[in-house]
Protein backbone atom coordinates (compact mmCIF):
# COMPACT_ATOMS: atom_id res chain seq x y z
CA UNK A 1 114.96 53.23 70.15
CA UNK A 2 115.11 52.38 66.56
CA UNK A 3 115.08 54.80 63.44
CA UNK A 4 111.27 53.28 63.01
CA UNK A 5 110.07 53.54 65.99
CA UNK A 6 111.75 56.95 66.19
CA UNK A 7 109.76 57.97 62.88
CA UNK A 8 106.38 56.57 64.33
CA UNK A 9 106.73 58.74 67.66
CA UNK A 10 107.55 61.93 66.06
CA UNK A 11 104.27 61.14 63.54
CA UNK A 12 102.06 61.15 66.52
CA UNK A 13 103.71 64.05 68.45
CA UNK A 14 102.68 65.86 65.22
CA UNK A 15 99.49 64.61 65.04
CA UNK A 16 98.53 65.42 68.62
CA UNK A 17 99.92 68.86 68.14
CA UNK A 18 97.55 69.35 64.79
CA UNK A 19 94.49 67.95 67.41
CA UNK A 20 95.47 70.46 70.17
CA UNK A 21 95.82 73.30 67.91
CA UNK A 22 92.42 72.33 66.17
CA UNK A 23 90.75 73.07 69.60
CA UNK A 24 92.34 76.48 69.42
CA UNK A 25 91.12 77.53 66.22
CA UNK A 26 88.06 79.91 66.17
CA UNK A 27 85.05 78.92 63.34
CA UNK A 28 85.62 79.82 60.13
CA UNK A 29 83.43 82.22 58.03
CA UNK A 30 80.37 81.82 59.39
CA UNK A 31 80.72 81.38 63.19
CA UNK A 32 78.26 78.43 63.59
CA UNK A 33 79.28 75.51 65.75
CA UNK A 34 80.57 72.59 63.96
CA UNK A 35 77.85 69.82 63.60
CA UNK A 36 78.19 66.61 66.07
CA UNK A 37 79.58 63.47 64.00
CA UNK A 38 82.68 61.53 62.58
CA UNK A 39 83.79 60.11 58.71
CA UNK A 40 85.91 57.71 58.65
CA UNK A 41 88.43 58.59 55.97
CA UNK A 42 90.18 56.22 53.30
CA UNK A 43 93.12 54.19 53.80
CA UNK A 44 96.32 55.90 53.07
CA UNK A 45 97.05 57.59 50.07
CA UNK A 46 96.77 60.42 47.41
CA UNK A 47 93.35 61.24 46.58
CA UNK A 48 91.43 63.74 44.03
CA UNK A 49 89.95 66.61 45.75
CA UNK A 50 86.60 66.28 44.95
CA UNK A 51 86.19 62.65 47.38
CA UNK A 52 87.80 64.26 50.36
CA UNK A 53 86.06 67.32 50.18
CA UNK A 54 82.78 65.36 49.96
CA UNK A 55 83.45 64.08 53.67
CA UNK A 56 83.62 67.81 54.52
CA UNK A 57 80.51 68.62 53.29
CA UNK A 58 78.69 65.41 54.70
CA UNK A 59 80.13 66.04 58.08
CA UNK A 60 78.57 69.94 57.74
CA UNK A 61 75.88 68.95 56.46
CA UNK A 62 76.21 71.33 53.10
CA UNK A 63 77.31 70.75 50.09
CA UNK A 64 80.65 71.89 48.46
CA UNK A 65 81.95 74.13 45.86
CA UNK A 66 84.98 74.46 45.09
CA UNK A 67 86.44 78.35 44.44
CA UNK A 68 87.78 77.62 41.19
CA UNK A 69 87.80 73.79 38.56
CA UNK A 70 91.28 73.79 39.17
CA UNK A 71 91.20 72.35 42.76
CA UNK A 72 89.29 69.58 41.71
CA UNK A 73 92.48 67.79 39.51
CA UNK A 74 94.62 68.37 42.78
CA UNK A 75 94.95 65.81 45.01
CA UNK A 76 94.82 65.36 49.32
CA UNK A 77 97.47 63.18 51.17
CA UNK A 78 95.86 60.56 53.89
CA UNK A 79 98.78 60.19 55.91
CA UNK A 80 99.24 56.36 57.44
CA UNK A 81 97.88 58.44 60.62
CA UNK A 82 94.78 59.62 59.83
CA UNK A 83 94.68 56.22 57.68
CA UNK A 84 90.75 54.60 57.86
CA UNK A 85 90.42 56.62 61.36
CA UNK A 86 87.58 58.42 62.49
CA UNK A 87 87.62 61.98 62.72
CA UNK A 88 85.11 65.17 63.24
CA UNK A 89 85.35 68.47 61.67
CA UNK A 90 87.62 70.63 64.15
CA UNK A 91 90.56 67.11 62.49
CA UNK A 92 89.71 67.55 58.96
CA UNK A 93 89.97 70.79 58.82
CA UNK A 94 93.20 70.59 60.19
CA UNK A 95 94.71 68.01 57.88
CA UNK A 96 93.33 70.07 54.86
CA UNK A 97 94.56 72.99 56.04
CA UNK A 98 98.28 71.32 56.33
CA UNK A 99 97.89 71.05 52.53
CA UNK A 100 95.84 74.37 51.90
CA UNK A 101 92.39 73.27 51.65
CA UNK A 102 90.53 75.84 53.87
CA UNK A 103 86.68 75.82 54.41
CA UNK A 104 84.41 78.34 54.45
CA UNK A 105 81.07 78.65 55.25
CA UNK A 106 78.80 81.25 53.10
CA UNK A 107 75.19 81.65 52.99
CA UNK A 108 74.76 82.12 48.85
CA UNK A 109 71.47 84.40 48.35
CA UNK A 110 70.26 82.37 45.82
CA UNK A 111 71.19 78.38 46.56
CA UNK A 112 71.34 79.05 50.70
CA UNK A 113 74.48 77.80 52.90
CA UNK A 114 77.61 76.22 50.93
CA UNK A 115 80.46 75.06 52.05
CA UNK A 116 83.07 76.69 50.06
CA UNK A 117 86.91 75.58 49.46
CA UNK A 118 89.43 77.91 49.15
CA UNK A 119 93.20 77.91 48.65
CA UNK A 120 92.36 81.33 50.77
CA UNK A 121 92.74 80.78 54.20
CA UNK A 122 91.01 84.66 54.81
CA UNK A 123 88.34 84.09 51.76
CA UNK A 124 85.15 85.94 52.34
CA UNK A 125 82.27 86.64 50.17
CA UNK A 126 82.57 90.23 51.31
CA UNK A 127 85.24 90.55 48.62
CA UNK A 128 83.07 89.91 46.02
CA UNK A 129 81.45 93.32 45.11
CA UNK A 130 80.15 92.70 41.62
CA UNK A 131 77.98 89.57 40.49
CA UNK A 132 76.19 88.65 37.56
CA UNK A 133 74.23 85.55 36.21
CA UNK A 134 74.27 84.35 33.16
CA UNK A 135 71.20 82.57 31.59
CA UNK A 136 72.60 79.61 28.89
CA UNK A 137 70.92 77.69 26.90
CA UNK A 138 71.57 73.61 27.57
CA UNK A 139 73.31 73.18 24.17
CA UNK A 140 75.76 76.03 24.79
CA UNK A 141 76.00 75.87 28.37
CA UNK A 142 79.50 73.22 28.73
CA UNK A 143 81.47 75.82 26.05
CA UNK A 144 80.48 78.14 28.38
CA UNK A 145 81.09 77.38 31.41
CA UNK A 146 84.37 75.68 30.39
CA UNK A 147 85.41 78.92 29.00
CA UNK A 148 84.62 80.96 32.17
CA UNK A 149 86.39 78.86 34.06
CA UNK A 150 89.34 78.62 32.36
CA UNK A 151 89.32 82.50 32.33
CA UNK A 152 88.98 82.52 35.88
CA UNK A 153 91.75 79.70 36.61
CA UNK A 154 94.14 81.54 34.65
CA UNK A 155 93.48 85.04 36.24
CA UNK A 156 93.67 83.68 39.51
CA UNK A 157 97.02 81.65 38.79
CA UNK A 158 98.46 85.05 38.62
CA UNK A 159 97.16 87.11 41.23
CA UNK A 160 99.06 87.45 44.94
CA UNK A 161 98.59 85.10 47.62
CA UNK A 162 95.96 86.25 49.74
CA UNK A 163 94.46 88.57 47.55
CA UNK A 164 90.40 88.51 46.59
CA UNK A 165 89.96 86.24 43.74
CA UNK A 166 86.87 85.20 41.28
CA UNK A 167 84.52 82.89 42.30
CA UNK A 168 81.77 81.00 39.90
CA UNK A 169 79.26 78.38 40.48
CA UNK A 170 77.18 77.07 38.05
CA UNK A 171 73.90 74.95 37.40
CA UNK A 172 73.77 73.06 34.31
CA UNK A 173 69.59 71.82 35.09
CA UNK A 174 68.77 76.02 35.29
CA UNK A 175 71.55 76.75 32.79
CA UNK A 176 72.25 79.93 35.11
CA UNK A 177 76.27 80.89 35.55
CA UNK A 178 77.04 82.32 38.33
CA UNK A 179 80.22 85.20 38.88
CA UNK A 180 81.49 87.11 41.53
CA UNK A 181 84.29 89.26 41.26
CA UNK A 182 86.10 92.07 43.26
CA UNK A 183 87.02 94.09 40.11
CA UNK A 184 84.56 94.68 37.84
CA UNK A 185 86.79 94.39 34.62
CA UNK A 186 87.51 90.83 35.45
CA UNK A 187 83.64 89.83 35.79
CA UNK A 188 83.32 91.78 32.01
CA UNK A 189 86.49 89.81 30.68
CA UNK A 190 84.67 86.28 32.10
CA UNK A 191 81.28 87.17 30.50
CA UNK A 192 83.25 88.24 26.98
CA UNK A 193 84.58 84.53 27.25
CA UNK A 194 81.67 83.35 27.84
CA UNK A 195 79.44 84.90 25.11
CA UNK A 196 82.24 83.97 22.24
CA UNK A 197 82.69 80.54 23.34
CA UNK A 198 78.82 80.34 22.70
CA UNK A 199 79.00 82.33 19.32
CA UNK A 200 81.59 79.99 18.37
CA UNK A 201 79.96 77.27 19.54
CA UNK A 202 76.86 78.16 17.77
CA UNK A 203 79.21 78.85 14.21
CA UNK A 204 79.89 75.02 14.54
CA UNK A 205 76.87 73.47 15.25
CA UNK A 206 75.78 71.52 12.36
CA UNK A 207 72.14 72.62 11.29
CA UNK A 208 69.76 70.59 8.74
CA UNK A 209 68.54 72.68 5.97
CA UNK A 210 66.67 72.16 2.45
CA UNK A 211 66.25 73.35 -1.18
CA UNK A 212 63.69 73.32 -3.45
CA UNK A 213 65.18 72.54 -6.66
CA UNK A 214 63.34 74.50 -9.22
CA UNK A 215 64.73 74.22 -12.82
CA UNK A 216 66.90 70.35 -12.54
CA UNK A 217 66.73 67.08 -11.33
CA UNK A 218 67.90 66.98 -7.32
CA UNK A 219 70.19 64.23 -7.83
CA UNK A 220 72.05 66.18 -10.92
CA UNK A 221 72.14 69.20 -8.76
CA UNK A 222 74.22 67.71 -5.61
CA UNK A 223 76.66 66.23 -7.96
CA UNK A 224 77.17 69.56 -9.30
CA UNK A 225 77.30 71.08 -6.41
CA UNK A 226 79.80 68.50 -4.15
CA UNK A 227 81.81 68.89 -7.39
CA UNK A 228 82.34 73.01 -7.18
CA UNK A 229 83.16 72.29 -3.22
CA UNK A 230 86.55 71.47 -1.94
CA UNK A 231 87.14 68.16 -0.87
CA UNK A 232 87.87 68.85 2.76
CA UNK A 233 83.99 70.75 2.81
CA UNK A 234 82.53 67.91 0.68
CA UNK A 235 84.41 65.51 3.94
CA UNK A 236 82.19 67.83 6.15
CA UNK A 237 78.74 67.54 4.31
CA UNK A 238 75.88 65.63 4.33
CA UNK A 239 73.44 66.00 1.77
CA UNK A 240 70.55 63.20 0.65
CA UNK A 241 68.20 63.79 -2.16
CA UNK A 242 64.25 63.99 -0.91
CA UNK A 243 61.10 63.77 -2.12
CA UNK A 244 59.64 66.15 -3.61
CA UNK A 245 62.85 67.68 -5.74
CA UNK A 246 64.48 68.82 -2.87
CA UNK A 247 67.89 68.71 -1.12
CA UNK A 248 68.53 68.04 2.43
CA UNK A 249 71.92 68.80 3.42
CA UNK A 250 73.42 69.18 7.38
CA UNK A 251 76.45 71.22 7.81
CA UNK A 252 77.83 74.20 10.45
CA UNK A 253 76.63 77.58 9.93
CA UNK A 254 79.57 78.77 7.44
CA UNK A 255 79.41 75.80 5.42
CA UNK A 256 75.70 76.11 4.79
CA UNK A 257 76.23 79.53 3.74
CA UNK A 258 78.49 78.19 0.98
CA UNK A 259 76.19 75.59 -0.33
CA UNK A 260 73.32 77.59 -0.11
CA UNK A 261 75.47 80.71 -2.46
CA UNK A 262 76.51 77.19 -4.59
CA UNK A 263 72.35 75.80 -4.90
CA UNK A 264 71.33 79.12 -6.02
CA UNK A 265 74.07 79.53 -8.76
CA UNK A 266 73.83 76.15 -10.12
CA UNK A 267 70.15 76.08 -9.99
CA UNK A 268 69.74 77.29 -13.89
CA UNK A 269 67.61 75.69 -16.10
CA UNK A 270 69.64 74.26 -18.85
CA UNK A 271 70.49 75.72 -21.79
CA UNK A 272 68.62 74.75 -24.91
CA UNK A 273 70.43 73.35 -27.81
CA UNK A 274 70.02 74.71 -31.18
């Protein structure tokens, strides 16, 4: 027998022994029978997360959240066996667990049955003794969430295999957060990362504002004042003269502060000449 034909037999002896051992394995959290049906997955290759964990939740019939952002910039192997073949549940639940991917069923009190992915192979909810949601605002809610899940990625990068982690879910169209944790220090630490990403957040935002200028010409005034201001806040500035002897001028919350302080001082009616 040649070396290839060698390789190829060994492939499928592993490959039937994944299949056998499939039928062996009890449900996962949940204990529900796995729903009837087939996927057929992509052709060989290294794929992101995300796609292959789609065809898990299309052949359960749920969809799929991951336990923590991380998993979705790793990638799943489709070995030349399992290449653009057919296969139910009990199969890919094998070949992600040979690269630990391991699904779990939970029935979320608020957004019903998920199917949730774990690097856990012993993940239950059960774990998760504290909870809290937080309400955010659409133009604050990416800062946040990015910043709660970067706490939570980094906290459970450290923690021992095996042990219960963090888990968050979040929808952006009710801007509602949602943590579970099993320590309650670690659900105060993510909602302190949340709240200053949004404070800082909110420090940047640019906001329009206006002046009334009441003792000199508008247009005299701005020059005045983008001349008192350092070149990189007059780079950051926008400020337009407007009817009515006013000022318009759009800028973040600090730098408004500072032109505001700078209107009021310059604002002097000028000084008669004797």
């Amino acid at each position: 027998m040649t070396p290839d034909a060698l390789c190829h037999l060994r492939s499928r002896v592993v490959v039937l022994c994944l299949l056998l051992w499939a039928l062996q394995v009890p449900a996962q959290a949940g204990g529900k029978n796995d729903p009837p049906g087939t996927i057929v997955l992509p052709q060989a290759g290294s794929y992101r997360a995300p796609g292959i964990l789609r065809l898990a939740g299309k052949l359960h019939g749920l969809p799929v959240k991951v336990e923590n952002r991380q998993l979705n910039d790793e990638k799943i192997t489709i070995s030349k066996e399992f290449s653009k073949k057919p296969v139910g549940l009990a199969e890919l639940r094998i070949l992600l667990a040979s690269q630990s991917f391991y699904l779990h069923t939970w029935d979320h009190p608020e957004h019903g049955e998920l199917l949730v992915a774990s690097r856990q192979a012993d993940w239950k909810p059960e774990n998760l003794r504290y909870k809290k949601v937080l309400l955010v605002a659409t133009r604050q809610f990416d800062e946040a969430w990015i910043a709660v899940q970067n706490y939570v990625a980094t906290l459970n990068a450290g923690l021992e295999p095996g042990s219960a982690r963090m888990v968050t879910l979040a929808d952006n169209r009710t801007g509602k957060i949602l943590l579970w944790s099993p320590n309650r220090k670690w659900l105060q630490a993510a909602l302190e990362a949340a709240e200053k990403s949004i404070a800082d957040a909110e420090k940047a935002r640019e906001r329009l504002s206006s002046y009334k200028v009441l003792h000199r010409r508008a247009a005299r005034l701005q020059e005045a004042v983008l001349k008192e201001l350092p070149a990189e806040d007059r780079d950051r500035l926008h400020m337009v003269v407007a009817p009515g002897n006013h000022l318009l001028y759009r800028a973040n919350q600090q730098l408004s502060a500072r032109v505001l302080d700078s209107l009021i001082k310059l604002d002097k009616p000028p000084e008669k000449v004797r």
